[in-house]
C-alpha atoms as a PDB file:
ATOM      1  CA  UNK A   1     -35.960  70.936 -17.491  1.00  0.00           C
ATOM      2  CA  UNK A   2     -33.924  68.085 -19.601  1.00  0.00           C
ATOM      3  CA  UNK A   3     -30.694  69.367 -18.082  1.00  0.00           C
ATOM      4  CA  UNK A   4     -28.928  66.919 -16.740  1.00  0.00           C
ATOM      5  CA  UNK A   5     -28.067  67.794 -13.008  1.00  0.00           C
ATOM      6  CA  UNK A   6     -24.175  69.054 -12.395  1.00  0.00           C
ATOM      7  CA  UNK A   7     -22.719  68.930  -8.809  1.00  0.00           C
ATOM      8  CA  UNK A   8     -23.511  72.293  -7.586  1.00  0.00           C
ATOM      9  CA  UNK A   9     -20.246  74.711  -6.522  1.00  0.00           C
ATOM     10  CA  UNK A  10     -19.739  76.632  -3.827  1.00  0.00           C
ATOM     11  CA  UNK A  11     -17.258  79.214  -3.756  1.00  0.00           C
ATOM     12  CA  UNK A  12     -15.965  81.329  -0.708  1.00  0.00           C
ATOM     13  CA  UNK A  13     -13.278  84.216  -1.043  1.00  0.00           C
ATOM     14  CA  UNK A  14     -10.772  85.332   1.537  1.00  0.00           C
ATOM     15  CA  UNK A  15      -7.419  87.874   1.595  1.00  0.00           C
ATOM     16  CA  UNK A  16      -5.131  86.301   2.640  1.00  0.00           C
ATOM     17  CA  UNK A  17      -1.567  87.246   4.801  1.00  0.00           C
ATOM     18  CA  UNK A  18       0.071  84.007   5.634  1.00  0.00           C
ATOM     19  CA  UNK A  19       3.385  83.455   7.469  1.00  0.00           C
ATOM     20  CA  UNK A  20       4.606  81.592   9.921  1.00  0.00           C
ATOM     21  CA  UNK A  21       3.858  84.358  12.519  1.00  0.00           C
ATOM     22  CA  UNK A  22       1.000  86.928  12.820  1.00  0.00           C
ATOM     23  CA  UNK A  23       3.274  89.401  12.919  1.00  0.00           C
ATOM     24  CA  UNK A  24       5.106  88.455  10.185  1.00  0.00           C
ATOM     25  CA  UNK A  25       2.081  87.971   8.571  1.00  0.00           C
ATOM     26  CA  UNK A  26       0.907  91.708   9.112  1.00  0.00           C
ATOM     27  CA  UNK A  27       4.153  92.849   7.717  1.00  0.00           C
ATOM     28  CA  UNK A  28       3.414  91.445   4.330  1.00  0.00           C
ATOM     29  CA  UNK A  29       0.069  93.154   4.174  1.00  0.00           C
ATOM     30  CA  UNK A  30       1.830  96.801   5.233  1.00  0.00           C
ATOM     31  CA  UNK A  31       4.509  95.866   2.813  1.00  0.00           C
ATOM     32  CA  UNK A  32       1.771  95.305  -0.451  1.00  0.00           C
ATOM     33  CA  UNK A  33       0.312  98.559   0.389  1.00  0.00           C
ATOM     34  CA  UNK A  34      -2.836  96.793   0.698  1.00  0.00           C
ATOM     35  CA  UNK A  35      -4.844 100.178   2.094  1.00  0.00           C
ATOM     36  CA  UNK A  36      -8.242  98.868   0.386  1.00  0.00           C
ATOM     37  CA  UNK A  37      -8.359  96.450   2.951  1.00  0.00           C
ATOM     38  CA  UNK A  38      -7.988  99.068   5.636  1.00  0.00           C
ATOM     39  CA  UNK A  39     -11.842  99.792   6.456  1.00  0.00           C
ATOM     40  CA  UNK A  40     -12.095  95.352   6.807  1.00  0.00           C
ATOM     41  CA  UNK A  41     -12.114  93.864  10.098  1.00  0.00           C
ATOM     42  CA  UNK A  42     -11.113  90.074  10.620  1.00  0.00           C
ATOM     43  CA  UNK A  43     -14.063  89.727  12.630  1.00  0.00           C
ATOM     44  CA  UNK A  44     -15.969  90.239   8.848  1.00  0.00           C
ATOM     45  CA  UNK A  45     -13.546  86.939   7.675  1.00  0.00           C
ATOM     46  CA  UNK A  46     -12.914  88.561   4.552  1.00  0.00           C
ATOM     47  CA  UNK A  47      -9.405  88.390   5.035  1.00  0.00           C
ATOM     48  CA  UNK A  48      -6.883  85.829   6.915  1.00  0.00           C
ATOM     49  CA  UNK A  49      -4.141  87.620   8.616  1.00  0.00           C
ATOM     50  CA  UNK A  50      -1.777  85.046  10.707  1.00  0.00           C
ATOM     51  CA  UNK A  51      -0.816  81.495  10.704  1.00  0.00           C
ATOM     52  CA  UNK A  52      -1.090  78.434   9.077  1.00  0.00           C
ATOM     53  CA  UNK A  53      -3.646  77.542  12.377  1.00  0.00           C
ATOM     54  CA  UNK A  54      -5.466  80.751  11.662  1.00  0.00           C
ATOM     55  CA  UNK A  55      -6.245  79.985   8.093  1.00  0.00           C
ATOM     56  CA  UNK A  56      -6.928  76.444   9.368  1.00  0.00           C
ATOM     57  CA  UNK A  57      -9.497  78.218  11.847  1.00  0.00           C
ATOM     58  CA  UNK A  58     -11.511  80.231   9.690  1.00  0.00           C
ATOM     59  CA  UNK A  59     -11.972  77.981   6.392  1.00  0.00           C
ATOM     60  CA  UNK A  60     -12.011  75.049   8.158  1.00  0.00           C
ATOM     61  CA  UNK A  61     -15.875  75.733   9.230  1.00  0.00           C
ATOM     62  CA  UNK A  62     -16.834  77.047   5.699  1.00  0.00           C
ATOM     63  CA  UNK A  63     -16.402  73.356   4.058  1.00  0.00           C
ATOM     64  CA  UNK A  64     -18.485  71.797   6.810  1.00  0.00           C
ATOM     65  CA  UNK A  65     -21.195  74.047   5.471  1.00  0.00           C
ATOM     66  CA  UNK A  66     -20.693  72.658   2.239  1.00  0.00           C
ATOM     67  CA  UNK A  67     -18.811  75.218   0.443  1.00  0.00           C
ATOM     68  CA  UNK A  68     -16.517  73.136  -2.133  1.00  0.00           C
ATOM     69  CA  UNK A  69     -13.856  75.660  -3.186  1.00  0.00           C
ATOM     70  CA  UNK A  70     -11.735  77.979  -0.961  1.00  0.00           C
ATOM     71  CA  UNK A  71      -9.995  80.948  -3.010  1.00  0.00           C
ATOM     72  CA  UNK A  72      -7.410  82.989  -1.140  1.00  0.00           C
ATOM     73  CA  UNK A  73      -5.898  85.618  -2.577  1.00  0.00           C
ATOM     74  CA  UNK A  74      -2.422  86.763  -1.295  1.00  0.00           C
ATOM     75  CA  UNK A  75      -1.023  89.763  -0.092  1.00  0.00           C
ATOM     76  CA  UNK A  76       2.534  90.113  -1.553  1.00  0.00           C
ATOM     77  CA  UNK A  77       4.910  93.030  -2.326  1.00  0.00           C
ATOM     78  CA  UNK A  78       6.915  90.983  -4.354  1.00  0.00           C
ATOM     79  CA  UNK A  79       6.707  87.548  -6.315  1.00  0.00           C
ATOM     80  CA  UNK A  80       9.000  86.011  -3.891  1.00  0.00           C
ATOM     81  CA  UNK A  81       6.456  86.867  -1.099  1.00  0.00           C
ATOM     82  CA  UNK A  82       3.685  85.607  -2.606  1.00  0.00           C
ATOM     83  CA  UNK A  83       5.546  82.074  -3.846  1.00  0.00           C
ATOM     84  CA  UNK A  84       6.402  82.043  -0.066  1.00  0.00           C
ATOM     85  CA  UNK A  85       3.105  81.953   0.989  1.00  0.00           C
ATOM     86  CA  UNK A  86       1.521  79.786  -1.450  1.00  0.00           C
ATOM     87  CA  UNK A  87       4.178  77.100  -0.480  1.00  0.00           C
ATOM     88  CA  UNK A  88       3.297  77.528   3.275  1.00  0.00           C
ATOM     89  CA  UNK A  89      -0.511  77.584   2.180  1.00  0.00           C
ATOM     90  CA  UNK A  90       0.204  73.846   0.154  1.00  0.00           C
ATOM     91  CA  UNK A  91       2.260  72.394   3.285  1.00  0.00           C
ATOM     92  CA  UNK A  92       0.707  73.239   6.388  1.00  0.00           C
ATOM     93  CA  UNK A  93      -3.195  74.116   5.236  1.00  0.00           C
ATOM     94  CA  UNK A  94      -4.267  72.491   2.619  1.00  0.00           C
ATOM     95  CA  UNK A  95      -3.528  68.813   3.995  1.00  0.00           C
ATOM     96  CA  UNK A  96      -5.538  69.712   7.040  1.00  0.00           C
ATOM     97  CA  UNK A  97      -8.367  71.723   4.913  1.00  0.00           C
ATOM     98  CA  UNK A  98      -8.393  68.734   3.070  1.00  0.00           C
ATOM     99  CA  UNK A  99      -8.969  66.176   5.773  1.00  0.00           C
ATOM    100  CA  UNK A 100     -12.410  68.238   6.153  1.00  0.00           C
ATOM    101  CA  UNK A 101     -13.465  67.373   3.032  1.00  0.00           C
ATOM    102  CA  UNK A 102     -12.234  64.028   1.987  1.00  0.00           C
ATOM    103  CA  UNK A 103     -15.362  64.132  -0.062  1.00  0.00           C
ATOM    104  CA  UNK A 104     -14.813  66.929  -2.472  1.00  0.00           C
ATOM    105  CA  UNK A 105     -12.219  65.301  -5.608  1.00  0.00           C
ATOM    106  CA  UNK A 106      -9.748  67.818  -6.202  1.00  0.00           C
ATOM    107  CA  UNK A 107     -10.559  70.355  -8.559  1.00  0.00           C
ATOM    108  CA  UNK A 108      -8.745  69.007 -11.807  1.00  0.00           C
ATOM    109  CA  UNK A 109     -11.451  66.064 -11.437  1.00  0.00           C
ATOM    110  CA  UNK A 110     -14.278  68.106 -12.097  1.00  0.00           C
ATOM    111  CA  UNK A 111     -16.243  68.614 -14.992  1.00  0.00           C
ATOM    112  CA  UNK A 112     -16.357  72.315 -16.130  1.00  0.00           C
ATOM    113  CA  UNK A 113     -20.165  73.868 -16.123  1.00  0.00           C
ATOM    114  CA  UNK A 114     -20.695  73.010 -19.960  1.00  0.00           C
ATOM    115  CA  UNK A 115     -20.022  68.942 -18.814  1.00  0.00           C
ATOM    116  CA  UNK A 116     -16.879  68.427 -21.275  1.00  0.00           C
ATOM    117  CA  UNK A 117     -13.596  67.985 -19.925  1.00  0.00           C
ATOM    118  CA  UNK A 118     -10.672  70.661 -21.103  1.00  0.00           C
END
């Protein structure tokens, strides 16, 4: 169609809990008050309840199937829960996410949709 061809995006969204145990990790979902979740199962992978391996575990499988960006979003009560868990998240899963798709460039290396850089 005259367009030139853009690398093609796929995204995959999870809910995320992350601590350093799974039952720490289920206390910061009870804590948020998170009830919307409450009809979800973990067998349905829309949310991540547990440990650094158990986030490993699930999105690990969705980049082999090509999916190119992973959004979690965090349970958290309070700002210092949810900076917590995004430090945990950057030190123990994304290196190893990573390593599973040393072919994607990190996200501030791709062009936006419209092919200009911001």
């Amino acid at each position: 169609f005259g367009i030139p061809a853009a690398p093609l995006s796929i995204a995959r969204q999870f809910y995320v809990s992350l601590a350093p145990t799974a039952a720490a990790a289920r206390s910061v979902v009870l804590d948020s008050g998170a009830n919307v979740q409450a009809g979800v199962t973990d067998a349905e992978e829309r949310r991540i309840i547990g440990t650094p391996e158990d986030v490993i575990r699930v999105m690990a499988p969705y980049l082999s199937a090509g999916v190119t960006e992973l959004c979690p979003i965090f349970y958290g009560a309070t700002l210092a829960a949810l900076i917590g868990q995004l430090q945990l998240f950057a030190r123990e899963v994304m290196p190893t996410l990573r390593a599973w798709a040393p072919a994607f460039p990190p996200a501030h290396q791709l062009a936006p949709a419209s092919g200009t850089m911001t």
